[in-house]
PDB file of N, CA and C in Angstrom:
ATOM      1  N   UNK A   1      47.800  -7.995  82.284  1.00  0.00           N
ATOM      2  CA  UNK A   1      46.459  -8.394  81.943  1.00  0.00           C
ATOM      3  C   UNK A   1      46.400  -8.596  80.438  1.00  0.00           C
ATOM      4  N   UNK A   2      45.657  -9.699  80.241  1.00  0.00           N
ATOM      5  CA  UNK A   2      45.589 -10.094  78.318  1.00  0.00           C
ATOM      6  C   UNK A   2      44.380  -9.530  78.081  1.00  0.00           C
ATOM      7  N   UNK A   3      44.356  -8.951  77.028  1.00  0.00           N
ATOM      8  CA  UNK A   3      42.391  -8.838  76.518  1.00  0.00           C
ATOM      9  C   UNK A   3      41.890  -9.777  76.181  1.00  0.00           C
ATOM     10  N   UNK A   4      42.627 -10.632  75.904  1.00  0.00           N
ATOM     11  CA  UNK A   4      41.488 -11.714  75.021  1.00  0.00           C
ATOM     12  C   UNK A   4      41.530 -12.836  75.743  1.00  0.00           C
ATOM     13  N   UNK A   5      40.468 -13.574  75.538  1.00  0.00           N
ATOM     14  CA  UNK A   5      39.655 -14.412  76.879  1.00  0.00           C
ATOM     15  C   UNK A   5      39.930 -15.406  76.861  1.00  0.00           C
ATOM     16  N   UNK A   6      41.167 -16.198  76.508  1.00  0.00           N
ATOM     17  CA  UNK A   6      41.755 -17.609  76.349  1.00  0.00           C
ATOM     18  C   UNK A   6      41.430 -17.916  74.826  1.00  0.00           C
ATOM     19  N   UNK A   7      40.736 -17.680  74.046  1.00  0.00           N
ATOM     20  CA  UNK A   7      40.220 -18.275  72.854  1.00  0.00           C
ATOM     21  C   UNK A   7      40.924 -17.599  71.726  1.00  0.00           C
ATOM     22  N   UNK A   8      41.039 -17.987  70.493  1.00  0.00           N
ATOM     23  CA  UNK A   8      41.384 -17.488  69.184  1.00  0.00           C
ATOM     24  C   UNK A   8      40.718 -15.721  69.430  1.00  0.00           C
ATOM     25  N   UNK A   9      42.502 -15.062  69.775  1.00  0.00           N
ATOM     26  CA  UNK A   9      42.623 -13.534  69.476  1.00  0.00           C
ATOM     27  C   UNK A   9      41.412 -12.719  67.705  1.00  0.00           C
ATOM     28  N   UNK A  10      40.687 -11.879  68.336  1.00  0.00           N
ATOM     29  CA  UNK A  10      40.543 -10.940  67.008  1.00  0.00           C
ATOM     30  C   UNK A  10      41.326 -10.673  66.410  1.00  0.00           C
ATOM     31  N   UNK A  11      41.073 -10.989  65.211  1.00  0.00           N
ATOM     32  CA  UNK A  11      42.190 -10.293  63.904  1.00  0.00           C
ATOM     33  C   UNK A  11      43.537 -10.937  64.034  1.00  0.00           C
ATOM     34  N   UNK A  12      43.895 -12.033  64.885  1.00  0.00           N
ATOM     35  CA  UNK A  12      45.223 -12.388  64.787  1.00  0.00           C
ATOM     36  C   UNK A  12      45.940 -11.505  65.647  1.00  0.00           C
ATOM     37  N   UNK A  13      45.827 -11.321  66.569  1.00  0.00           N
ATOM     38  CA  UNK A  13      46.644  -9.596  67.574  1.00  0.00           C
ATOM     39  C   UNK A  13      46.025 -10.604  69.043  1.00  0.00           C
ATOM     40  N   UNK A  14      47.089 -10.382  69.918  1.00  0.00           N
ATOM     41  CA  UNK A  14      47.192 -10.368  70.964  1.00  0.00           C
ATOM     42  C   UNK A  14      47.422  -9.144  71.927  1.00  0.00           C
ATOM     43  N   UNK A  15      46.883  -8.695  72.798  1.00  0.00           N
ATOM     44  CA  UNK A  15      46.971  -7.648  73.453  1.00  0.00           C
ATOM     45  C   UNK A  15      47.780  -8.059  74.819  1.00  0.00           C
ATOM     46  N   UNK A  16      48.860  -7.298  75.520  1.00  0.00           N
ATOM     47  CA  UNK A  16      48.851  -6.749  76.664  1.00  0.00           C
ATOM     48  C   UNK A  16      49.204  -5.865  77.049  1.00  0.00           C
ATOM     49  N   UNK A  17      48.488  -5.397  79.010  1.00  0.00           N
ATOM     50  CA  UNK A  17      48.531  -4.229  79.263  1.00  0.00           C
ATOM     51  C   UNK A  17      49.486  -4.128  80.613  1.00  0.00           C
ATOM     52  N   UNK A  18      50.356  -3.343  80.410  1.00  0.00           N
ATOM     53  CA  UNK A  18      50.939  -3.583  81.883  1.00  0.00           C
ATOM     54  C   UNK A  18      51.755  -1.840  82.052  1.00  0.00           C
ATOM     55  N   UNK A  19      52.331  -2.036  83.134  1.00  0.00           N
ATOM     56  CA  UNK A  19      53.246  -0.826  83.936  1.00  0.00           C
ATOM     57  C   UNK A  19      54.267  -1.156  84.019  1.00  0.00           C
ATOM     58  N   UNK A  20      54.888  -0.645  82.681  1.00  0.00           N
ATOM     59  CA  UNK A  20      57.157  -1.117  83.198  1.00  0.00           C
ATOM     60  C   UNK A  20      57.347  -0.443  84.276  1.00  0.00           C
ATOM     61  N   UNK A  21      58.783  -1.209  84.015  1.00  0.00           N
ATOM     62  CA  UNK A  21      59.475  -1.083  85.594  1.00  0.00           C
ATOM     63  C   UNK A  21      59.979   0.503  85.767  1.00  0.00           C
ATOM     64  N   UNK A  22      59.449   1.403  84.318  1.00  0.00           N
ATOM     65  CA  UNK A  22      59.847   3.250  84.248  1.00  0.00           C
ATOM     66  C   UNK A  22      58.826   4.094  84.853  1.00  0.00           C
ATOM     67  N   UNK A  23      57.780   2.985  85.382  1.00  0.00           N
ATOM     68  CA  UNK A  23      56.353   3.634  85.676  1.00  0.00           C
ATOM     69  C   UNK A  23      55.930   3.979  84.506  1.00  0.00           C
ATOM     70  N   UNK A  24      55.303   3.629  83.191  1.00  0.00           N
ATOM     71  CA  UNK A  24      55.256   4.208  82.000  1.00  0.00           C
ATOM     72  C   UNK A  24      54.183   3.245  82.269  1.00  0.00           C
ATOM     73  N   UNK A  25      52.817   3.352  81.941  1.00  0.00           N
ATOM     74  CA  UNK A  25      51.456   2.305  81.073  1.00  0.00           C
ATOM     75  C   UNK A  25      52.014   2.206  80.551  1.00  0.00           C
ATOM     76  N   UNK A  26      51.699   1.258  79.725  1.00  0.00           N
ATOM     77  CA  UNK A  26      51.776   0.844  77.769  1.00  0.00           C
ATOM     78  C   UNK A  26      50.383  -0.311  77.218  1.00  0.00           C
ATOM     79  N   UNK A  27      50.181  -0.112  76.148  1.00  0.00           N
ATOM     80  CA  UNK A  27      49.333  -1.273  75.613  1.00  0.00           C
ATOM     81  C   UNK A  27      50.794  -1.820  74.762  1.00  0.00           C
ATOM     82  N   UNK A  28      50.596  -3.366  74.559  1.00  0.00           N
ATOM     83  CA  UNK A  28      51.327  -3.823  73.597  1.00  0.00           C
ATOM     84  C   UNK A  28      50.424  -4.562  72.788  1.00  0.00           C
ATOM     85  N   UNK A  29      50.639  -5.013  71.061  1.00  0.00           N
ATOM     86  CA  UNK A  29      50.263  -6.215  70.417  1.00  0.00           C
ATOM     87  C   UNK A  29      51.028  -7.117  70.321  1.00  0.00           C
ATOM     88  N   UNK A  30      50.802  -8.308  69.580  1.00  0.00           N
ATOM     89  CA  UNK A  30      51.551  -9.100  69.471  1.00  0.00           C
ATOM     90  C   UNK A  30      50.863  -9.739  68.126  1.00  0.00           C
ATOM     91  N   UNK A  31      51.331  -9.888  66.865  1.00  0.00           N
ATOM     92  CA  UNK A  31      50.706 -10.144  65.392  1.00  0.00           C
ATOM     93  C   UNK A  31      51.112 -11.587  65.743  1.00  0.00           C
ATOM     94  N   UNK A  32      49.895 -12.836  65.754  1.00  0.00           N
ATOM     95  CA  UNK A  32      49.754 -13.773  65.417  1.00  0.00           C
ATOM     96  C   UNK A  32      50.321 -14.235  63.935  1.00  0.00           C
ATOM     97  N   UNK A  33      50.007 -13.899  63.128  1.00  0.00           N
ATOM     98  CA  UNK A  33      49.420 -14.150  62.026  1.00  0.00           C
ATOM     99  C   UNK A  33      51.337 -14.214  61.376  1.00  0.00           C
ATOM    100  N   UNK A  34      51.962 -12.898  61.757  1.00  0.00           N
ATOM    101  CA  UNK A  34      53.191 -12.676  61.209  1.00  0.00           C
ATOM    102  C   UNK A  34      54.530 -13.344  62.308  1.00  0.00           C
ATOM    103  N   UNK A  35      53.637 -13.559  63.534  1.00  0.00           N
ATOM    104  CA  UNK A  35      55.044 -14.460  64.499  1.00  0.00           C
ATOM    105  C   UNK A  35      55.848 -13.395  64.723  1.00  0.00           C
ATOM    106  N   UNK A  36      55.589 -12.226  65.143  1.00  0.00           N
ATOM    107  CA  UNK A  36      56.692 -10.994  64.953  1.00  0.00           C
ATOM    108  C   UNK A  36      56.862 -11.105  66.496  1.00  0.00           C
ATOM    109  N   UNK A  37      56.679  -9.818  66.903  1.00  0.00           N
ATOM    110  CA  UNK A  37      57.362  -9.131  68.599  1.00  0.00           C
ATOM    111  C   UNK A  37      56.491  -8.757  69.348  1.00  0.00           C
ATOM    112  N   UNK A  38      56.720  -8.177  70.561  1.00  0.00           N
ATOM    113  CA  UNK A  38      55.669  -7.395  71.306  1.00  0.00           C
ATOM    114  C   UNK A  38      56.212  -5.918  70.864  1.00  0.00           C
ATOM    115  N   UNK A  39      55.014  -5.026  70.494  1.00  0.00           N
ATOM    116  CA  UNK A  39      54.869  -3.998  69.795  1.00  0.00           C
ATOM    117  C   UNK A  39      54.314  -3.122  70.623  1.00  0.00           C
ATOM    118  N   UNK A  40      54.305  -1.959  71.147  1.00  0.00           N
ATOM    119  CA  UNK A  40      53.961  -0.792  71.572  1.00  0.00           C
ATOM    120  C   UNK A  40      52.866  -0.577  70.786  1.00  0.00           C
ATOM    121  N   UNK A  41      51.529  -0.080  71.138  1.00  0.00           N
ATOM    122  CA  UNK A  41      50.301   0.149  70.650  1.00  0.00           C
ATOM    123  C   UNK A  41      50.377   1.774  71.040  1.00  0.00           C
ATOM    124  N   UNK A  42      50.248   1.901  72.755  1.00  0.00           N
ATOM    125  CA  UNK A  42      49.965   3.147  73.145  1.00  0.00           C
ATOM    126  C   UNK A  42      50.520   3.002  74.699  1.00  0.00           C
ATOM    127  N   UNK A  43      51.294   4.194  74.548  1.00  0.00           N
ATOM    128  CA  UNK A  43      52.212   4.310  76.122  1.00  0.00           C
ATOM    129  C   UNK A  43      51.580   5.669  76.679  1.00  0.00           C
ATOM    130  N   UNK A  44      50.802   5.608  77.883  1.00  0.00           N
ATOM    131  CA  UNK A  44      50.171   6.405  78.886  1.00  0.00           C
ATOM    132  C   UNK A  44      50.838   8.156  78.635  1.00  0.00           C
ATOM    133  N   UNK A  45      52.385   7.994  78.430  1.00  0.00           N
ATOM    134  CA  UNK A  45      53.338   9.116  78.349  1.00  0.00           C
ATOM    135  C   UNK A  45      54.090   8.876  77.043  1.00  0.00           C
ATOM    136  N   UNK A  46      54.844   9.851  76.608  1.00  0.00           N
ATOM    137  CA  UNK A  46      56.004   9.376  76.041  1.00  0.00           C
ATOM    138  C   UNK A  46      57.162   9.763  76.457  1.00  0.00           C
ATOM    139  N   UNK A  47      56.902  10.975  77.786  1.00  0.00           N
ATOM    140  CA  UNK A  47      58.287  11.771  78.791  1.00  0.00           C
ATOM    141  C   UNK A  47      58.377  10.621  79.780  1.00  0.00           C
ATOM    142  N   UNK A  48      59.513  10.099  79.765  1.00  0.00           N
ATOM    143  CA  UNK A  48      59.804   8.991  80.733  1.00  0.00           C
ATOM    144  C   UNK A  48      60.557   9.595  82.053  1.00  0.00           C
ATOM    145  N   UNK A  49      60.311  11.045  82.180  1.00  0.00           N
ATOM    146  CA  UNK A  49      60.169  11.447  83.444  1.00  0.00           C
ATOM    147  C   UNK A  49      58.998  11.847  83.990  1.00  0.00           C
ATOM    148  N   UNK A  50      57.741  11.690  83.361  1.00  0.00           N
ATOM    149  CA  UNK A  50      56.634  11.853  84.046  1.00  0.00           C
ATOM    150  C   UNK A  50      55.377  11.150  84.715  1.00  0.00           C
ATOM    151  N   UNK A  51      56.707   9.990  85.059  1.00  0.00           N
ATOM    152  CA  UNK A  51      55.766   9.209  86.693  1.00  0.00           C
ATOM    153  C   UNK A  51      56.356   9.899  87.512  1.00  0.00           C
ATOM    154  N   UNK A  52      55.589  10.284  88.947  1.00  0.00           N
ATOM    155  CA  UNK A  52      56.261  11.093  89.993  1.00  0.00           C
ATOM    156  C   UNK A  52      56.877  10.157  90.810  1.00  0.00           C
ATOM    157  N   UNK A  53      58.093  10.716  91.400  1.00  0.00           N
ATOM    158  CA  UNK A  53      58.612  10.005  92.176  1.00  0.00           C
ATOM    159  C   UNK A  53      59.883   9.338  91.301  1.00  0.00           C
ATOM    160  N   UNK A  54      59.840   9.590  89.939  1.00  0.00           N
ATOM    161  CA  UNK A  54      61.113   8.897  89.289  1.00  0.00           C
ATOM    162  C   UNK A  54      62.534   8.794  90.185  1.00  0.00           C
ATOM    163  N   UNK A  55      62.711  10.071  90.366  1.00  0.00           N
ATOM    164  CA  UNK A  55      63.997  10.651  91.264  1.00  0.00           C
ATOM    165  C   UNK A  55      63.833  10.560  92.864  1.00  0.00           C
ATOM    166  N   UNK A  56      62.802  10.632  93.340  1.00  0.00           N
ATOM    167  CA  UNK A  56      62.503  10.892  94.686  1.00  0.00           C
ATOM    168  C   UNK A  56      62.880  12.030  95.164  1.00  0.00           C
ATOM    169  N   UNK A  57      63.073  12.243  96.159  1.00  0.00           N
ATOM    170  CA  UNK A  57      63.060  13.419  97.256  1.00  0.00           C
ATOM    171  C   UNK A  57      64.416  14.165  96.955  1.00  0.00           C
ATOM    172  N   UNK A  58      63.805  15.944  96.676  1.00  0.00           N
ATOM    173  CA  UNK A  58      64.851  16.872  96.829  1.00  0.00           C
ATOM    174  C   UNK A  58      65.900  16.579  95.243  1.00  0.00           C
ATOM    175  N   UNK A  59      65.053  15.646  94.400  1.00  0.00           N
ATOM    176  CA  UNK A  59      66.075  15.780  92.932  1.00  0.00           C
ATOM    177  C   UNK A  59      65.060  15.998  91.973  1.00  0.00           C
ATOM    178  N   UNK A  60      65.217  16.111  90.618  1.00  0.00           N
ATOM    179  CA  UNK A  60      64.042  16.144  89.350  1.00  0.00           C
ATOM    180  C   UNK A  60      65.194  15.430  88.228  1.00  0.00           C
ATOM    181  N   UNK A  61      63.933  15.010  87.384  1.00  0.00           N
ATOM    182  CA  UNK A  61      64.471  13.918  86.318  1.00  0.00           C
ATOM    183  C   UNK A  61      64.856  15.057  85.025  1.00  0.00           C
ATOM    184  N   UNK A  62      65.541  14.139  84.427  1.00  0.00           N
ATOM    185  CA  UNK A  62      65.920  15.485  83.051  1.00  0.00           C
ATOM    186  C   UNK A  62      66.271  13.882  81.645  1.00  0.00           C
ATOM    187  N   UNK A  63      65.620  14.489  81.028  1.00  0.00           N
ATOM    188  CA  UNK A  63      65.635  13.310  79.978  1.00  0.00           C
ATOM    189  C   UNK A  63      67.168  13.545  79.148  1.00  0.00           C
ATOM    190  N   UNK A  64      67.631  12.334  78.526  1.00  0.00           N
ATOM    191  CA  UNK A  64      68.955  12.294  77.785  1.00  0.00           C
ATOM    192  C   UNK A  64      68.653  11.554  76.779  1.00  0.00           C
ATOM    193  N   UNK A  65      67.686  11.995  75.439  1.00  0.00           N
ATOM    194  CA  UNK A  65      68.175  11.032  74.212  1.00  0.00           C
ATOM    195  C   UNK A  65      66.979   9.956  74.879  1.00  0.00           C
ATOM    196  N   UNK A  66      67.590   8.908  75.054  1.00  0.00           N
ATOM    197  CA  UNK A  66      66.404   7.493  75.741  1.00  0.00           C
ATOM    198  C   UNK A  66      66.566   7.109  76.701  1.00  0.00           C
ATOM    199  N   UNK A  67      67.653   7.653  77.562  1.00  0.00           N
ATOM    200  CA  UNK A  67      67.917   7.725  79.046  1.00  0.00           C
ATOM    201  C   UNK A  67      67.277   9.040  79.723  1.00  0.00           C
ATOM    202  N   UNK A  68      67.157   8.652  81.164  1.00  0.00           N
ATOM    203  CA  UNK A  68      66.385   9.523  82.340  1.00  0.00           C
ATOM    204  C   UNK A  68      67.975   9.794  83.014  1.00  0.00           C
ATOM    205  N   UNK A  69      68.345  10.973  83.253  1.00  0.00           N
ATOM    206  CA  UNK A  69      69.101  11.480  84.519  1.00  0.00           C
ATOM    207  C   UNK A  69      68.303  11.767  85.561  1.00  0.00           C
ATOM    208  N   UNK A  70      68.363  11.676  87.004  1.00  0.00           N
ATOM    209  CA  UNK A  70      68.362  12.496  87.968  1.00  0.00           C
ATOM    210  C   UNK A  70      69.397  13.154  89.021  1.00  0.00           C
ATOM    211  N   UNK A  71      69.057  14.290  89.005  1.00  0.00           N
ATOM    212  CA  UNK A  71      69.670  15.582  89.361  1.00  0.00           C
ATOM    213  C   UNK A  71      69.776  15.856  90.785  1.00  0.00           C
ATOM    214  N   UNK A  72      70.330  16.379  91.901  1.00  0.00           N
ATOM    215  CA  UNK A  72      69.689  17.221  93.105  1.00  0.00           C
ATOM    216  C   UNK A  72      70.066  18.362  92.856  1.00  0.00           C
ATOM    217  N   UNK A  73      69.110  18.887  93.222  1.00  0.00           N
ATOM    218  CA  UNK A  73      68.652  20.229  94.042  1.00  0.00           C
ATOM    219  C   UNK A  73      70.621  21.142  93.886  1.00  0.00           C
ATOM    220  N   UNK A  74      70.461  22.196  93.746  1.00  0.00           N
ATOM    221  CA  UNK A  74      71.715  22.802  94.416  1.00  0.00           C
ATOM    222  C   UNK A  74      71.655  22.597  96.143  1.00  0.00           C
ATOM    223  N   UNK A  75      73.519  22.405  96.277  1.00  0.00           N
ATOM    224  CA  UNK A  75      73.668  21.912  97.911  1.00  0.00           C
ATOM    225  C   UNK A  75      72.783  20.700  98.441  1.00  0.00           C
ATOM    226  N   UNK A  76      72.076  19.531  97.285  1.00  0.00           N
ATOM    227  CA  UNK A  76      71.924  18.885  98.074  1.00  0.00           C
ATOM    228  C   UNK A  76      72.428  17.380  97.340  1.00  0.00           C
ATOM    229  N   UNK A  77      72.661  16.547  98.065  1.00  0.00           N
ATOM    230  CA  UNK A  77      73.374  15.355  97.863  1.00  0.00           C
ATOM    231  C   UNK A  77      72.121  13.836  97.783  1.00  0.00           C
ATOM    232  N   UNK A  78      72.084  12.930  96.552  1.00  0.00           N
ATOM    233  CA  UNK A  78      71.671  11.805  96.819  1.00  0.00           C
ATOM    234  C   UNK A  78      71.503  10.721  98.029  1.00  0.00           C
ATOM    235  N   UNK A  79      70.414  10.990  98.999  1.00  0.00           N
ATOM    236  CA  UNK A  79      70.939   9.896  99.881  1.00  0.00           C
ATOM    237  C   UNK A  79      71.420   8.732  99.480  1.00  0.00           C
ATOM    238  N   UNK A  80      70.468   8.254  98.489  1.00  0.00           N
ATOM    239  CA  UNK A  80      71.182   6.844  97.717  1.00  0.00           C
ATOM    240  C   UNK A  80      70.985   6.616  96.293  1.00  0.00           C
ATOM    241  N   UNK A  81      72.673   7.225  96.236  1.00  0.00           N
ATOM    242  CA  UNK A  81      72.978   7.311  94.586  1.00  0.00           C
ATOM    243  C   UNK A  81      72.606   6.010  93.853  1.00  0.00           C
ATOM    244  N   UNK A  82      72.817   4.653  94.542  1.00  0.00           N
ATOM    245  CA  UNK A  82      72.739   3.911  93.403  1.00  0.00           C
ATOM    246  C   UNK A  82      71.120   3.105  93.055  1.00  0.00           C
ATOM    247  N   UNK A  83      70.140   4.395  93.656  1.00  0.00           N
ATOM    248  CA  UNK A  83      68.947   4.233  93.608  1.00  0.00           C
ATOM    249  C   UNK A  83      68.118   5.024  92.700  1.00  0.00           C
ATOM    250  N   UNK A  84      68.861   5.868  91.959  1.00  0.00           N
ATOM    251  CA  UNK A  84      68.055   6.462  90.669  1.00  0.00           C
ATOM    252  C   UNK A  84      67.611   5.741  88.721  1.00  0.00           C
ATOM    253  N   UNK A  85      66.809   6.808  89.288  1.00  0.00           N
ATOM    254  CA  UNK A  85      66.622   5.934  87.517  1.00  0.00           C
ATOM    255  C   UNK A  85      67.563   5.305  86.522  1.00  0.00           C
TER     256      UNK A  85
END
């Protein structure tokens, strides 16, 4: 979703709002004026293990640096390993 309504952005800033693919909100800008990047404004979280369900069933997420691990349980096995974060 954009904030601004088709017409010349306030202040030169473009807004959008969306849900990465980490389950994370975020607002982004985007500076008109300087031609720069899409910029992080404000992200819902900043623990990118705390959408539920990261890991799914019978594991928990454990953060690494800027990577997500997930874990199982003692004695229990990934049904489908190449389905984690």
């Amino acid at each position: 979703m954009n904030l601004t309504d088709g017409g010349l952005p306030i202040q030169g800033k473009s807004y959008l709002m969306r849900i990465d693919a980490d389950g994370i909100f975020r607002l982004y800008s985007y500076d008109l004026k300087q031609e720069g990047h899409w910029s992080i404004e404000w992200p819902s979280s900043p623990n990118r293990c705390s959408p539920k369900g990261v890991c799914g069933i019978n594991s928990y997420c454990v953060t690494m640096g800027a990577a997500i691990d997930c874990r199982c349980l003692p004695r229990f096995k990934s049904v489908n390993p190449g389905n984690q974060a």
